[in-house]
PDB file of N, CA and C in Angstrom:
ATOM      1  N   UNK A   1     -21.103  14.348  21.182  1.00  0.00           N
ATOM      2  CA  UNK A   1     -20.455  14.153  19.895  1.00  0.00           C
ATOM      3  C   UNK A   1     -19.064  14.782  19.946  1.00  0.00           C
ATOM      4  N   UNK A   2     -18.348  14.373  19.176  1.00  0.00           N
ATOM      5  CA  UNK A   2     -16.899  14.388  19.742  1.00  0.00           C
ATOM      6  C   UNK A   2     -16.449  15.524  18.308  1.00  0.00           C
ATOM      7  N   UNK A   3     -15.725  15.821  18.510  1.00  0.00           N
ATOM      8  CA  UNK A   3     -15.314  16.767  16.865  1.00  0.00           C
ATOM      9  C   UNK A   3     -13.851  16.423  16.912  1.00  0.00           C
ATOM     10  N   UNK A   4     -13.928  16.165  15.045  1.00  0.00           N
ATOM     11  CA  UNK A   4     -12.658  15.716  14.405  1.00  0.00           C
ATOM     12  C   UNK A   4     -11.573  16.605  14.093  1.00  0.00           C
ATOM     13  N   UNK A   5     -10.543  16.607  14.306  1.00  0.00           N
ATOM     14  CA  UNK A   5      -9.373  17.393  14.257  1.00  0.00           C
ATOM     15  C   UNK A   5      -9.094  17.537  12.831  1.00  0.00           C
ATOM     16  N   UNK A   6      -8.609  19.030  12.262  1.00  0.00           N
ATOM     17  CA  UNK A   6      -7.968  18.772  10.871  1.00  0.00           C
ATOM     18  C   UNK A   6      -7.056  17.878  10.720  1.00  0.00           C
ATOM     19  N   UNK A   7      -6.115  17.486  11.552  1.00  0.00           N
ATOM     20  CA  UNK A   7      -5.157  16.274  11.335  1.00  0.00           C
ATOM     21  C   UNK A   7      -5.582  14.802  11.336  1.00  0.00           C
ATOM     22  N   UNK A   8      -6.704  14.266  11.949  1.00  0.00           N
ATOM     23  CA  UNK A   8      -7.373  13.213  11.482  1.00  0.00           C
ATOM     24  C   UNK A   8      -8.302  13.235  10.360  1.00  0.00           C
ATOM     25  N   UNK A   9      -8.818  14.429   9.759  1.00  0.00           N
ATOM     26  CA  UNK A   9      -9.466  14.643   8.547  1.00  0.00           C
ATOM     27  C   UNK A   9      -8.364  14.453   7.768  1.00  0.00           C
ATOM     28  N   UNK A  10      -7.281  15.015   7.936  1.00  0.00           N
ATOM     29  CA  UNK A  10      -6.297  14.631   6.537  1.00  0.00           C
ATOM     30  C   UNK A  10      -5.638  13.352   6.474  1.00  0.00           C
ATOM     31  N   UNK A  11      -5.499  12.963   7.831  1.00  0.00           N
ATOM     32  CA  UNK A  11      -4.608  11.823   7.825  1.00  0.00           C
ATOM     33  C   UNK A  11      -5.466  10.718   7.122  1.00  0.00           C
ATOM     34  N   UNK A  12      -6.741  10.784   7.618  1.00  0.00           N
ATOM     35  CA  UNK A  12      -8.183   9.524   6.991  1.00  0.00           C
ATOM     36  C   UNK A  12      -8.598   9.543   5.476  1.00  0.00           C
ATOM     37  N   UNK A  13      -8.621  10.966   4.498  1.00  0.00           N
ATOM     38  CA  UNK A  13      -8.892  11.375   3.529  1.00  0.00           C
ATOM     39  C   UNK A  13      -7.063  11.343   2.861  1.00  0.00           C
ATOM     40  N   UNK A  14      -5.905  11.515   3.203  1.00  0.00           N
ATOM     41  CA  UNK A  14      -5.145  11.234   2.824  1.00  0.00           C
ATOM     42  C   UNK A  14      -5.005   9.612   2.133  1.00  0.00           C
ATOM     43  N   UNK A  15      -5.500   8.487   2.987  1.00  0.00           N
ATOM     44  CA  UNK A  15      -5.319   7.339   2.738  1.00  0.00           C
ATOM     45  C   UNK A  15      -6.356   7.157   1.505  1.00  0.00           C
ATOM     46  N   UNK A  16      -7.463   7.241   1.044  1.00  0.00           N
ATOM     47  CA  UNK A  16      -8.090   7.051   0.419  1.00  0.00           C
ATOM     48  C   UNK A  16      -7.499   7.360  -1.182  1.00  0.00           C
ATOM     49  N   UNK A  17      -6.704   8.136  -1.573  1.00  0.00           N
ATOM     50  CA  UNK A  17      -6.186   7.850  -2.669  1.00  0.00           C
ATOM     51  C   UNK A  17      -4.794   6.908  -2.959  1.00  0.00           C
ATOM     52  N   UNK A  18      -3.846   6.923  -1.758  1.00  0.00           N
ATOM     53  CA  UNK A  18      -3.204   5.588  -1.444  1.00  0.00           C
ATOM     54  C   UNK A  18      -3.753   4.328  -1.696  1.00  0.00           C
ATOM     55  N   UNK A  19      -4.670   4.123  -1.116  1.00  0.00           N
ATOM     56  CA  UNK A  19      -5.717   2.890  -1.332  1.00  0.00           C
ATOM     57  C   UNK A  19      -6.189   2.966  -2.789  1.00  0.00           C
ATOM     58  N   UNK A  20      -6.561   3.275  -3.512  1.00  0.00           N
ATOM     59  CA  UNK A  20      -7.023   3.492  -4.927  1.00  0.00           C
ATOM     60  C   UNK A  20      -5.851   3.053  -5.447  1.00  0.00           C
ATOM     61  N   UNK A  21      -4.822   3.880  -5.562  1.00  0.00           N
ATOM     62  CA  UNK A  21      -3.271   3.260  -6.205  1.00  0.00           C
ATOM     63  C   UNK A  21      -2.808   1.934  -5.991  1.00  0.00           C
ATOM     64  N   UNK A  22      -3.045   1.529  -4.589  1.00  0.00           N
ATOM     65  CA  UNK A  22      -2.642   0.050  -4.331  1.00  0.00           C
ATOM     66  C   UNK A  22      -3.291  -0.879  -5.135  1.00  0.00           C
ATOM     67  N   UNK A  23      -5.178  -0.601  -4.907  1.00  0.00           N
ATOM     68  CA  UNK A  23      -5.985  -1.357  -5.409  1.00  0.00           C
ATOM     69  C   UNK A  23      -5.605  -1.526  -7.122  1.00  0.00           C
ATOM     70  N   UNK A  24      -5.237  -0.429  -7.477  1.00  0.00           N
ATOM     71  CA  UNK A  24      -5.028  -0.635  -8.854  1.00  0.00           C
ATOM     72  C   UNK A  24      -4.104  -1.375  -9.372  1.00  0.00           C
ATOM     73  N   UNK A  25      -2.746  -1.213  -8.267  1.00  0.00           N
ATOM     74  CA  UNK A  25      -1.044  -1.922  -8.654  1.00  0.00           C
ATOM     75  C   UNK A  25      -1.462  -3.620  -8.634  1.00  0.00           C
ATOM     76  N   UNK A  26      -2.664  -3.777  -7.522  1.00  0.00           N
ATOM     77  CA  UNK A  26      -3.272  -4.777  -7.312  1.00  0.00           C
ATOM     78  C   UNK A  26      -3.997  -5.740  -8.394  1.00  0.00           C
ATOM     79  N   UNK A  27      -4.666  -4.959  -8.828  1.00  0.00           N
ATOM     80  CA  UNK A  27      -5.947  -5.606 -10.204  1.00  0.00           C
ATOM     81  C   UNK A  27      -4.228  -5.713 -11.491  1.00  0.00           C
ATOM     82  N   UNK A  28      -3.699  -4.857 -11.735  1.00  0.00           N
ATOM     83  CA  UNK A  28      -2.685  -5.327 -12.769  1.00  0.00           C
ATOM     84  C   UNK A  28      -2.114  -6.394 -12.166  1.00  0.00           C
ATOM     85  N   UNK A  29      -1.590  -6.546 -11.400  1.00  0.00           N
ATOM     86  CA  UNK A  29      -0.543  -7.546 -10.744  1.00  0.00           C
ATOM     87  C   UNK A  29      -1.142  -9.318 -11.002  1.00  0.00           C
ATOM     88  N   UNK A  30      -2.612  -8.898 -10.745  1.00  0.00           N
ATOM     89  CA  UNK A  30      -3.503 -10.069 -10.850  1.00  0.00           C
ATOM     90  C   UNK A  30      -3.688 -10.437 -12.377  1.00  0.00           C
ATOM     91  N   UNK A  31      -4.023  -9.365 -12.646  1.00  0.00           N
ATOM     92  CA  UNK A  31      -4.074  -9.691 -14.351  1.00  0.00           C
ATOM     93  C   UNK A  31      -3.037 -10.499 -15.078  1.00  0.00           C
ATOM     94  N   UNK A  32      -1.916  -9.369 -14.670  1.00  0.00           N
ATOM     95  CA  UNK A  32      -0.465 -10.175 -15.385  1.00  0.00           C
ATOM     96  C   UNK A  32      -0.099 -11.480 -15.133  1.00  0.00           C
ATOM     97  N   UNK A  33      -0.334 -11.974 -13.624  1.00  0.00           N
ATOM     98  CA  UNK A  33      -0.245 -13.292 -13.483  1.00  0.00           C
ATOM     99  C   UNK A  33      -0.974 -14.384 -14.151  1.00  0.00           C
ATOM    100  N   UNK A  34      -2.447 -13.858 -14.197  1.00  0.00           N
ATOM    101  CA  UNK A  34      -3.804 -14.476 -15.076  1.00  0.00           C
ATOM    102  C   UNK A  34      -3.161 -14.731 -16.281  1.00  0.00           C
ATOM    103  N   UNK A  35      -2.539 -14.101 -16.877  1.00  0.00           N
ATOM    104  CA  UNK A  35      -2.294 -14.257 -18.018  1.00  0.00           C
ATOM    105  C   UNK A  35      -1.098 -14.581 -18.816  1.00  0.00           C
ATOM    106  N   UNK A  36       0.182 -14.551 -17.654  1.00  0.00           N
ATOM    107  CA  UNK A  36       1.309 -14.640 -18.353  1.00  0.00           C
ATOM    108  C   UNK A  36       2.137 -15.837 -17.560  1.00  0.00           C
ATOM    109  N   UNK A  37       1.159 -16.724 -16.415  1.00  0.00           N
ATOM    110  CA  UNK A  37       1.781 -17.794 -15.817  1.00  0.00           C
ATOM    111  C   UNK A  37       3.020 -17.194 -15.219  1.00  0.00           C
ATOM    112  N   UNK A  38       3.175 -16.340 -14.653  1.00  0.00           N
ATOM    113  CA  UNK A  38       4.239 -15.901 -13.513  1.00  0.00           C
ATOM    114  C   UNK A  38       3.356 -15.276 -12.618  1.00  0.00           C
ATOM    115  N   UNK A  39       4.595 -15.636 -11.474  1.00  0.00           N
ATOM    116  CA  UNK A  39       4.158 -15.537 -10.235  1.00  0.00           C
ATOM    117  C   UNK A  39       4.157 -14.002  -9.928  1.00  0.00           C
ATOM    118  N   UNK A  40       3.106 -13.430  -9.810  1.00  0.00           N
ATOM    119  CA  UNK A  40       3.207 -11.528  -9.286  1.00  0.00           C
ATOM    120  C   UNK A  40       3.291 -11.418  -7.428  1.00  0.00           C
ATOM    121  N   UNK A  41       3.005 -12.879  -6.599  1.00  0.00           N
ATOM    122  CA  UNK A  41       2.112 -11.964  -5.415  1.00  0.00           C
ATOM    123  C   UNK A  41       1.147 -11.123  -5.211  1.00  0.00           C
ATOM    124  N   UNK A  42       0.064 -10.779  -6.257  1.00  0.00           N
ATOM    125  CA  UNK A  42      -0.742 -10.049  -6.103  1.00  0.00           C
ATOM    126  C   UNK A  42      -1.274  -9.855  -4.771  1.00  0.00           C
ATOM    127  N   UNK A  43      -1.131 -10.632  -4.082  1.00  0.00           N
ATOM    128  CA  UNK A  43      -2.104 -10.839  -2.606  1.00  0.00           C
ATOM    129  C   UNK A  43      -1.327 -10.070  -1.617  1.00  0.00           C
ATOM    130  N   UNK A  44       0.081  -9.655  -1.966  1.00  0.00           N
ATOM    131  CA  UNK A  44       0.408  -8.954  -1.103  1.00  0.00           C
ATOM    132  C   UNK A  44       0.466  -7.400  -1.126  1.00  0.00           C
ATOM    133  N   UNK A  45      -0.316  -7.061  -2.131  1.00  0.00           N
ATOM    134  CA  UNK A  45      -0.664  -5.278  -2.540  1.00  0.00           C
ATOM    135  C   UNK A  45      -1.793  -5.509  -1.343  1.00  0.00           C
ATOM    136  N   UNK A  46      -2.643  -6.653  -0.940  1.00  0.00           N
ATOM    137  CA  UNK A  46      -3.673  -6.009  -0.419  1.00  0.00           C
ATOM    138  C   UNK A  46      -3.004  -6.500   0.980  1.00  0.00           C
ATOM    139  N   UNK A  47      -2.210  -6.957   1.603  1.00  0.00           N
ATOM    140  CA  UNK A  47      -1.393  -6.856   2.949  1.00  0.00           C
ATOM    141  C   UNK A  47      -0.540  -5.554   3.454  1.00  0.00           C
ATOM    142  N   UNK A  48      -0.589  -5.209   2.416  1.00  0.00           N
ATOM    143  CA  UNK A  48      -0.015  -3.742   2.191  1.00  0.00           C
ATOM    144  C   UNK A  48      -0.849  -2.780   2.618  1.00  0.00           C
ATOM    145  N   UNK A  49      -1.752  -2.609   2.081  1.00  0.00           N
ATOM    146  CA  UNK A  49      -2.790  -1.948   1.997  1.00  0.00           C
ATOM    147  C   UNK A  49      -3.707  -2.144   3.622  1.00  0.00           C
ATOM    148  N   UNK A  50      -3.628  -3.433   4.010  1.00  0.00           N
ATOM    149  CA  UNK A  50      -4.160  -3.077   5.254  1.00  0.00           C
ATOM    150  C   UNK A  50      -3.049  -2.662   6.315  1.00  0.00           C
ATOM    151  N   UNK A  51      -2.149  -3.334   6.027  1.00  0.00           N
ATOM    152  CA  UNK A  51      -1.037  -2.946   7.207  1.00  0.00           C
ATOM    153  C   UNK A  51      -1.085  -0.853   6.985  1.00  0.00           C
ATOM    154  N   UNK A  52      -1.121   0.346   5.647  1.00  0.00           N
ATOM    155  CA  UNK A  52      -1.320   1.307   5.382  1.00  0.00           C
ATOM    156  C   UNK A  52      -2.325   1.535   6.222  1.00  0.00           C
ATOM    157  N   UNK A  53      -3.841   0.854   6.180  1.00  0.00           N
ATOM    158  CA  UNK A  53      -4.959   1.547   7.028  1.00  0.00           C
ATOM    159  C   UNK A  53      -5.151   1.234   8.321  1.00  0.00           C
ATOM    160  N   UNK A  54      -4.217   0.382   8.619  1.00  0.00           N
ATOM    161  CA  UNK A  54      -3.996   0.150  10.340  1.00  0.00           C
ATOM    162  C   UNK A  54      -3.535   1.411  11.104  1.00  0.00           C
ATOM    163  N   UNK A  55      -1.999   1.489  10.236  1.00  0.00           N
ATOM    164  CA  UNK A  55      -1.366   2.811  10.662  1.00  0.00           C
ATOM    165  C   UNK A  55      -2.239   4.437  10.378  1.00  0.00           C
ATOM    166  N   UNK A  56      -2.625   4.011   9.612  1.00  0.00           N
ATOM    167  CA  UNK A  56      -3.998   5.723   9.255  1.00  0.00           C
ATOM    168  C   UNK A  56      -5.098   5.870  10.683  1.00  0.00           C
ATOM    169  N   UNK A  57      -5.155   4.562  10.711  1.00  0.00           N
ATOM    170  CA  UNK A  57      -6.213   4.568  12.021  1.00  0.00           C
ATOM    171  C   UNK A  57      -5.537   4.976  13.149  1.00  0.00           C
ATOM    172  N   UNK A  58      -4.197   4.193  13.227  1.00  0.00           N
ATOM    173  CA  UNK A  58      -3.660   4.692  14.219  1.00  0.00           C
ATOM    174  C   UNK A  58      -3.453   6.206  14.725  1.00  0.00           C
ATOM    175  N   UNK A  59      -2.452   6.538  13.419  1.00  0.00           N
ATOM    176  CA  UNK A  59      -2.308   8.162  13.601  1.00  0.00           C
ATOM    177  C   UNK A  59      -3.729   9.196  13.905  1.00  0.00           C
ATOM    178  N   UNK A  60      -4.968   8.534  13.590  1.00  0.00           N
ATOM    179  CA  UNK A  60      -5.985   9.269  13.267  1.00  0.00           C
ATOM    180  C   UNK A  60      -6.782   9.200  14.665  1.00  0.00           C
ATOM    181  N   UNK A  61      -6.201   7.982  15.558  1.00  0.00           N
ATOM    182  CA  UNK A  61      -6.766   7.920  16.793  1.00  0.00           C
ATOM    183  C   UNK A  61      -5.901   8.589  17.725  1.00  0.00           C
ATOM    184  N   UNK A  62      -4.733   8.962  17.996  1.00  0.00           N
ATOM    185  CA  UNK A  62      -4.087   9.671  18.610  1.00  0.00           C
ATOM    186  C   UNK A  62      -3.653  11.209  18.072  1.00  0.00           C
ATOM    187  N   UNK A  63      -4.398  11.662  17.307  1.00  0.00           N
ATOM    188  CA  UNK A  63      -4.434  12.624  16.158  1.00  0.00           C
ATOM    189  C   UNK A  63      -3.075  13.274  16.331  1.00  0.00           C
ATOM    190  N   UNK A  64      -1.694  12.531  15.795  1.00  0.00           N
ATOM    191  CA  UNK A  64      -0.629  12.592  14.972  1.00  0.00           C
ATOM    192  C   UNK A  64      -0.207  12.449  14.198  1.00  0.00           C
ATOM    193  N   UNK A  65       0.757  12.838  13.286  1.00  0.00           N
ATOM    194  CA  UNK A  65       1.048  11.980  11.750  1.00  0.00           C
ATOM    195  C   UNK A  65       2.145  11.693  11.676  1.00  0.00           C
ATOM    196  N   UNK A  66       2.876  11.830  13.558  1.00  0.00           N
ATOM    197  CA  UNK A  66       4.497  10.853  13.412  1.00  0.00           C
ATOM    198  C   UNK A  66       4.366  10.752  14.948  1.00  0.00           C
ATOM    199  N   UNK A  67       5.486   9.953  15.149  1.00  0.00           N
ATOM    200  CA  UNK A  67       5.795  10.216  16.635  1.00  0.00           C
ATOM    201  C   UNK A  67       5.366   8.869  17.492  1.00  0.00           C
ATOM    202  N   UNK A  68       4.477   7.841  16.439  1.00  0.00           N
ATOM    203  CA  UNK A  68       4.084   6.905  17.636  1.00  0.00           C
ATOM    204  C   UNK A  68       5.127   5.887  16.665  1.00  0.00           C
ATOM    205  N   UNK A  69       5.266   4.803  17.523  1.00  0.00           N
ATOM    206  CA  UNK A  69       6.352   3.336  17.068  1.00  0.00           C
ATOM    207  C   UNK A  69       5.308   2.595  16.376  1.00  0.00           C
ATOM    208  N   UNK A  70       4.181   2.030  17.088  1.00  0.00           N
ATOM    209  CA  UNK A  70       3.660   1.395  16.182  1.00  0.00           C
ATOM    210  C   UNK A  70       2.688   1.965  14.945  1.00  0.00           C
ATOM    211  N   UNK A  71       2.703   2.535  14.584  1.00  0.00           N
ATOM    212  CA  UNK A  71       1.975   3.804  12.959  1.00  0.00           C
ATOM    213  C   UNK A  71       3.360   3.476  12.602  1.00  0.00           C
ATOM    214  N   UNK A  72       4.487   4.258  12.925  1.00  0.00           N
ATOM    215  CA  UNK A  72       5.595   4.316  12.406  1.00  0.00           C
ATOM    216  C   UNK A  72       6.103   3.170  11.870  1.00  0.00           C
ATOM    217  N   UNK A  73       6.195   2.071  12.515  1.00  0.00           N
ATOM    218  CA  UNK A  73       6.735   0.463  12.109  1.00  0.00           C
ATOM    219  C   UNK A  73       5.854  -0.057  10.843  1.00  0.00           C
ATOM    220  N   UNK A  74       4.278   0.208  10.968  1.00  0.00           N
ATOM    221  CA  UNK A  74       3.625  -0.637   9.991  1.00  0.00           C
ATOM    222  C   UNK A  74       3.497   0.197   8.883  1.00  0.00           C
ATOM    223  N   UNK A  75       3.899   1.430   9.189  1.00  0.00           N
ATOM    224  CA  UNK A  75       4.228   2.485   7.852  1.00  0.00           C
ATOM    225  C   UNK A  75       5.010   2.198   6.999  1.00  0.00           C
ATOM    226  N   UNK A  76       6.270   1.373   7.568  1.00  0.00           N
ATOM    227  CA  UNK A  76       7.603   1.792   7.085  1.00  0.00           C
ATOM    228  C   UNK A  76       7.436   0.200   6.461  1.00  0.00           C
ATOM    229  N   UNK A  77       6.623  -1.008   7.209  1.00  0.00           N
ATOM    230  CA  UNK A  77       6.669  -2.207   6.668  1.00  0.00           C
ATOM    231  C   UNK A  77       5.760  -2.557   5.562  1.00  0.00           C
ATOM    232  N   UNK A  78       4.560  -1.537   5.774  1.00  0.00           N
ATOM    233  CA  UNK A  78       4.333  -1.368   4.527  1.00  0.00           C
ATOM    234  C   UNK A  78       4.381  -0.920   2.948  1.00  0.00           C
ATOM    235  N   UNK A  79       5.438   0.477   3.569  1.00  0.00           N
ATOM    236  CA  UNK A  79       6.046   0.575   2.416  1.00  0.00           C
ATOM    237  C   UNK A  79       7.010  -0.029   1.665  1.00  0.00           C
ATOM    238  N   UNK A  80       7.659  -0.460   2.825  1.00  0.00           N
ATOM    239  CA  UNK A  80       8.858  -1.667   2.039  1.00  0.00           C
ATOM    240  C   UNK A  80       8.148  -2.842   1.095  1.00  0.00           C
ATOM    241  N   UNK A  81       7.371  -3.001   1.660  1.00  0.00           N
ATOM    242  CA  UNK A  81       6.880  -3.972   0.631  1.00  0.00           C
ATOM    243  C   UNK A  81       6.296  -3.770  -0.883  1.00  0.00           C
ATOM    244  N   UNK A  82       5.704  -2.477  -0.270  1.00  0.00           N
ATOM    245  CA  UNK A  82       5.044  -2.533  -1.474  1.00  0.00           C
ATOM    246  C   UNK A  82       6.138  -1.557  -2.664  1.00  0.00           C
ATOM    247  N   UNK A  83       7.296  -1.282  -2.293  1.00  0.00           N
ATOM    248  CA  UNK A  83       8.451  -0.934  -3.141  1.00  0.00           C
ATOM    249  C   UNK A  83       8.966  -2.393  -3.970  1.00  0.00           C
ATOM    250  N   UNK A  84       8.817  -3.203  -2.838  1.00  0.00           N
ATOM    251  CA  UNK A  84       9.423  -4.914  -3.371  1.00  0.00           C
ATOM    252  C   UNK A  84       8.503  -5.130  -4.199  1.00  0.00           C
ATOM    253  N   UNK A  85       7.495  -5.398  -4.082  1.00  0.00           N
ATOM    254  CA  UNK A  85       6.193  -5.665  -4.798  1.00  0.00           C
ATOM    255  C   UNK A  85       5.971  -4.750  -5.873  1.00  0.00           C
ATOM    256  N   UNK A  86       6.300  -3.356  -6.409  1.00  0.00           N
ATOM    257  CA  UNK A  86       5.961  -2.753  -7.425  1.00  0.00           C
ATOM    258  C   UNK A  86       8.032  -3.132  -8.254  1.00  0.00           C
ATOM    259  N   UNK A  87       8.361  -3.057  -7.747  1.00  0.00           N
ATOM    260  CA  UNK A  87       9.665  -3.294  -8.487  1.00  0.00           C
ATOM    261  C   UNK A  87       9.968  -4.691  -8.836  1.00  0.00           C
ATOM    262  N   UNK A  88       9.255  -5.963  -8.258  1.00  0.00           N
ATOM    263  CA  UNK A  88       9.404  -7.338  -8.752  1.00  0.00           C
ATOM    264  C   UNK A  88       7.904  -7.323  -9.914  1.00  0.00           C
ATOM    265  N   UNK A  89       6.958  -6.701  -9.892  1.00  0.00           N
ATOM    266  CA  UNK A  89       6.111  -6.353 -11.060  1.00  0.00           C
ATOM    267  C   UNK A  89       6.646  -5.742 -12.094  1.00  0.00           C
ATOM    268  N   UNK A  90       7.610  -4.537 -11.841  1.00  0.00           N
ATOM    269  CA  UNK A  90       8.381  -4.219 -12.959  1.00  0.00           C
ATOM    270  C   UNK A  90       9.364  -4.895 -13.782  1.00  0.00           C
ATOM    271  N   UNK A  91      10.297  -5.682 -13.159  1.00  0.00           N
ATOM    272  CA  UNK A  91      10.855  -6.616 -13.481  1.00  0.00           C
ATOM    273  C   UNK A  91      10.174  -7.526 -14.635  1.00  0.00           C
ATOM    274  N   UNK A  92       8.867  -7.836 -14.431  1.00  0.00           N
ATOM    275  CA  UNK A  92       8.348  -8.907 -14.981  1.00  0.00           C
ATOM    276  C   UNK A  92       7.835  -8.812 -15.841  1.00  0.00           C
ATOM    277  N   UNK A  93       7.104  -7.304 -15.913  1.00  0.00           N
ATOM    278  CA  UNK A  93       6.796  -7.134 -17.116  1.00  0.00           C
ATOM    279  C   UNK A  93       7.133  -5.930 -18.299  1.00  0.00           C
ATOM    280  N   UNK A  94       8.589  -5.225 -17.461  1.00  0.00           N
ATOM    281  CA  UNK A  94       9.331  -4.759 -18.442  1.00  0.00           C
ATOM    282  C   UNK A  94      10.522  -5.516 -18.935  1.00  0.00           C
ATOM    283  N   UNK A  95      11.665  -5.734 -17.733  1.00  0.00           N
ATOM    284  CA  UNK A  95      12.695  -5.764 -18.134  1.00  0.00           C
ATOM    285  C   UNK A  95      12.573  -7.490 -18.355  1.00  0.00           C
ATOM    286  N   UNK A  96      12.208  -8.485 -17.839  1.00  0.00           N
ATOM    287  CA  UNK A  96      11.981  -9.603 -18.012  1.00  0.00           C
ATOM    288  C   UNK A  96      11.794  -9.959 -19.621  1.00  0.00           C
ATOM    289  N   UNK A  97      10.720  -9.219 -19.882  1.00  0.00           N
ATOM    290  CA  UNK A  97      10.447  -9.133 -21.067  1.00  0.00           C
ATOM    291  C   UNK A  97      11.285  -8.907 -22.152  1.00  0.00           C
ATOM    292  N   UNK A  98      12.594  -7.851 -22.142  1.00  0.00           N
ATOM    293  CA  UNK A  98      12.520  -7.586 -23.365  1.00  0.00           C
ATOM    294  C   UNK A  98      14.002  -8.454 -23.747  1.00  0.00           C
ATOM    295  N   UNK A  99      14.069  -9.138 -22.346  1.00  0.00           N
ATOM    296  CA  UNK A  99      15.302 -10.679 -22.981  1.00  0.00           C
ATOM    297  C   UNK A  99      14.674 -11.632 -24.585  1.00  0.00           C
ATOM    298  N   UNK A 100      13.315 -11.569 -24.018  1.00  0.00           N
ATOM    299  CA  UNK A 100      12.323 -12.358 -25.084  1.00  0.00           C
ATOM    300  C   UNK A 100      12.453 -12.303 -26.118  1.00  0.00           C
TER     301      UNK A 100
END
């Protein structure tokens, strides 16, 4: 039996409330579209979200939390997105809105 490093305990238990937040930016995103006939992308909170637990795995298999290219790349591509993706949700249903 192999024993887990504190840095893969945090890096693995780190993601799990990341994931909760996504899932959630997720279920609104879906909603708002359900209901207001605009387009959210909802589907890409959860591309996000795996490209996030790819890189968790990663770091968590080479027990680092920087330093490799690929963790680092799908880190950084996942966050970009999901900055695009929470700021074109904002758009839509704040500032979009209050032209109305």
């Amino acid at each position: 039996m192999t024993s887990i490093s504190l840095n893969q305990l945090l890096v693995i238990y780190a993601w799990f409330p990341l994931a909760v937040l996504i899932l959630f930016a997720f279920l609104i995103a879906r909603f708002y579209e359900k209901f207001s006939n605009k387009r959210t992308y909802f589907r890409g909170y959860l591309i996000t979200l795996l490209l996030f637990a790819i890189s968790a795995v990663r770091y968590a298999s080479i027990d680092s939390a920087i330093g490799d290219p690929l963790g680092d790349t799908l880190t950084g591509i996942a966050g970009l997105m999901l900055a695009i993706l929470g700021i074109r949700l904002y758009w839509l249903m704040v500032i979009n809105n209050k032209e109305h």
